[in-house]
C-alpha atoms as a PDB file:
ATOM      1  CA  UNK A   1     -72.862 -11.695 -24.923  1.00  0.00           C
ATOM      2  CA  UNK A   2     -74.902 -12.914 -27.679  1.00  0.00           C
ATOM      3  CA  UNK A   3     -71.367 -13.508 -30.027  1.00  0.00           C
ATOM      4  CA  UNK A   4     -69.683 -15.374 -27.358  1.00  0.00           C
ATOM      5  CA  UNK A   5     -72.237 -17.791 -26.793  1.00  0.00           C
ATOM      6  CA  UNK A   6     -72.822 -18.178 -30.471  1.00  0.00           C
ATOM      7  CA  UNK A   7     -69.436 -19.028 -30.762  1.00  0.00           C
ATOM      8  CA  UNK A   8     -69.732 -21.309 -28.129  1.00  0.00           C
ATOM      9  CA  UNK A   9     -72.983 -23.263 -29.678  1.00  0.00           C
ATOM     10  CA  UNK A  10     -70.447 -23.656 -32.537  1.00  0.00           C
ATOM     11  CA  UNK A  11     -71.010 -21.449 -34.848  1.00  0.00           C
ATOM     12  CA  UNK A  12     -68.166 -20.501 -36.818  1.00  0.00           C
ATOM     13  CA  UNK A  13     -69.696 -16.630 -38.632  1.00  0.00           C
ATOM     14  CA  UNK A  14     -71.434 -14.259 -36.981  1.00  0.00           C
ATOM     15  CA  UNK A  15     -73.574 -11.696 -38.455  1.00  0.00           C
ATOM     16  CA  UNK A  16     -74.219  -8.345 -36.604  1.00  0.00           C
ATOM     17  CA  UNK A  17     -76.089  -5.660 -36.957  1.00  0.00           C
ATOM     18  CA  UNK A  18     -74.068  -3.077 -39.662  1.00  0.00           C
ATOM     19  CA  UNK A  19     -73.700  -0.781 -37.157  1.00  0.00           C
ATOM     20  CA  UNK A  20     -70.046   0.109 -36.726  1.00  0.00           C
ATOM     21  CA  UNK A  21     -70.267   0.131 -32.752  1.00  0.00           C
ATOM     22  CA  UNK A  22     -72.196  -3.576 -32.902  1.00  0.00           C
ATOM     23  CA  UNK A  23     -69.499  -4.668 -34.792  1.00  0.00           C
ATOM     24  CA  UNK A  24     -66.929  -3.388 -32.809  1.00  0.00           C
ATOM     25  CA  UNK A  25     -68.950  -4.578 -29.792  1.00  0.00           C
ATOM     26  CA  UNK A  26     -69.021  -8.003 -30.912  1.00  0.00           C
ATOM     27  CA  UNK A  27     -65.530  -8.718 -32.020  1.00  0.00           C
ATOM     28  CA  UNK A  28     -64.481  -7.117 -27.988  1.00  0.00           C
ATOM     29  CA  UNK A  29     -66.645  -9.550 -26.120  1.00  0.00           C
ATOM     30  CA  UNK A  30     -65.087 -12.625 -28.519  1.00  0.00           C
ATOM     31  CA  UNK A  31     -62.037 -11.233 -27.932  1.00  0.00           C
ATOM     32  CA  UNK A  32     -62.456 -10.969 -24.194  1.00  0.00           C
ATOM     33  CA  UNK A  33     -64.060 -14.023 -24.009  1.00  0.00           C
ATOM     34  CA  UNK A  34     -60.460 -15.655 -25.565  1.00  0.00           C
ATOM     35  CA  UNK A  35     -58.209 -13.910 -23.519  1.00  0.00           C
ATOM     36  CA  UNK A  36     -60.512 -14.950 -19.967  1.00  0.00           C
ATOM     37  CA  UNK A  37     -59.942 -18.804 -21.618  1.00  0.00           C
ATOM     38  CA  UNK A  38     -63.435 -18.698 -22.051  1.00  0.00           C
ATOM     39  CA  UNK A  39     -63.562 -19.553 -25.716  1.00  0.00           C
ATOM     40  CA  UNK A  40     -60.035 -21.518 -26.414  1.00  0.00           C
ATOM     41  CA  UNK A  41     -57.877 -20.524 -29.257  1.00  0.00           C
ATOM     42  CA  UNK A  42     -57.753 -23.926 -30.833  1.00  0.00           C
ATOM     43  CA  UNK A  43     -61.528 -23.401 -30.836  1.00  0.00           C
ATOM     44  CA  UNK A  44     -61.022 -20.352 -33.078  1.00  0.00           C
ATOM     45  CA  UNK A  45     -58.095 -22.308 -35.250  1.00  0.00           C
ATOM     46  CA  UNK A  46     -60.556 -24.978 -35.499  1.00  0.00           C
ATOM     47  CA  UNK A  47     -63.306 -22.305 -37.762  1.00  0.00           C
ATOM     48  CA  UNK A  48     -60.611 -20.614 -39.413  1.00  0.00           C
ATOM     49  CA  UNK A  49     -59.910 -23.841 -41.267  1.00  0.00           C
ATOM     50  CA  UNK A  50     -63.648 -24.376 -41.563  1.00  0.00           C
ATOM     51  CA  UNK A  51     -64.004 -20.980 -43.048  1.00  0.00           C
ATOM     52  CA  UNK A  52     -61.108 -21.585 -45.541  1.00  0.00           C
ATOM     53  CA  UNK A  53     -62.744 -24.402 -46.312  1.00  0.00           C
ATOM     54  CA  UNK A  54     -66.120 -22.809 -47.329  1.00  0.00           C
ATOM     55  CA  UNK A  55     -64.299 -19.937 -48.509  1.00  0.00           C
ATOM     56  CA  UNK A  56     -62.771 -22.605 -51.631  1.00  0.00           C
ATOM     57  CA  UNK A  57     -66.335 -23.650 -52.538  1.00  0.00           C
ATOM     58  CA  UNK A  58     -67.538 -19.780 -53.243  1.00  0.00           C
ATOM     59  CA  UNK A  59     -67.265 -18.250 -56.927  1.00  0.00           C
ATOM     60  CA  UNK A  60     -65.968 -15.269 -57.946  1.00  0.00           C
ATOM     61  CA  UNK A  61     -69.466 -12.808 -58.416  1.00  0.00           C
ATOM     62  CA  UNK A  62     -70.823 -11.668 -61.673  1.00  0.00           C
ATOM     63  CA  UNK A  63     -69.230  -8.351 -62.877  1.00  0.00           C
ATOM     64  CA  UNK A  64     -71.526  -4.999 -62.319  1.00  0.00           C
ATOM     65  CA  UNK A  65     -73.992  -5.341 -65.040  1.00  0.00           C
ATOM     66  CA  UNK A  66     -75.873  -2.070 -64.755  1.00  0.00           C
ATOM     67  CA  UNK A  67     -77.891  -3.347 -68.255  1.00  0.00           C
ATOM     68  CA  UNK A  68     -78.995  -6.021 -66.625  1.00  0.00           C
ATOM     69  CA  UNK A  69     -79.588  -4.502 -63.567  1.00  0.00           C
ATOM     70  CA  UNK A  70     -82.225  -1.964 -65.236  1.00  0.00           C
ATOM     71  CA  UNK A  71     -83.394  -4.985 -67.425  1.00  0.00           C
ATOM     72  CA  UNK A  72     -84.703  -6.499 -63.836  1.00  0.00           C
ATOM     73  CA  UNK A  73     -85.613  -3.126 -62.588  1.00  0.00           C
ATOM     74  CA  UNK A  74     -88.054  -3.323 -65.560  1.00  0.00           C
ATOM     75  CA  UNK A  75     -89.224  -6.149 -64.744  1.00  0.00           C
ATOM     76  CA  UNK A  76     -90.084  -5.549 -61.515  1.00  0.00           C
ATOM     77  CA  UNK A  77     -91.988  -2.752 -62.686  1.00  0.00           C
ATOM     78  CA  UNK A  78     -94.026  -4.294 -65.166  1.00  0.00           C
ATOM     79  CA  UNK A  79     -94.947  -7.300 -62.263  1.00  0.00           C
ATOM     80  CA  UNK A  80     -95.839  -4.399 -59.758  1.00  0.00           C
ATOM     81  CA  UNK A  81     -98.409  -2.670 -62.423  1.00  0.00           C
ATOM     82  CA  UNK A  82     -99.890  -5.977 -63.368  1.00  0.00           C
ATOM     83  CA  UNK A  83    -100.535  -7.222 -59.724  1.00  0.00           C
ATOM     84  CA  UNK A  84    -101.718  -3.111 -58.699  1.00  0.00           C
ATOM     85  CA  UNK A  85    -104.312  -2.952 -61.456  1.00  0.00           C
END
């Protein structure tokens, strides 16, 4: 229920829980909700091209740097003793 009325406030993305069976839950009810003529196709055509759209703006992301990524950790550490002493 939640999804289809999102969709109908206009929004174009959901986000659900990762849980498989929300997921799964969620895309039914849209689904549903297009086949009663509840939420028109056209409506759905109308955020695919909105999606493309935002989906042209987005960069590639940074390569796995696992260097950096233990440079942060570091970090992090070093911040977490200086604010627990």
């Amino acid at each position: 229920t939640a999804c289809v009325t999102a969709v109908e406030a206009g929004q174009d993305l959901l986000a659900i829980c990762a849980e498989p069976a929300n997921i799964r839950e969620g895309f039914k009810a849209v689904l549903a909700a297009v086949e009663s003529g509840k939420i028109s196709e056209e409506r759905l055509d109308d955020s695919l091209v909105r999606i493309e759209a935002l989906k042209t703006q987005l960069s590639e992301p940074l390569p796995f740097d696992t260097a950096r990524l233990a440079a942060i950790s570091e970090e992090i550490t070093e911040f977490n003793t200086y604010l627990n002493r």
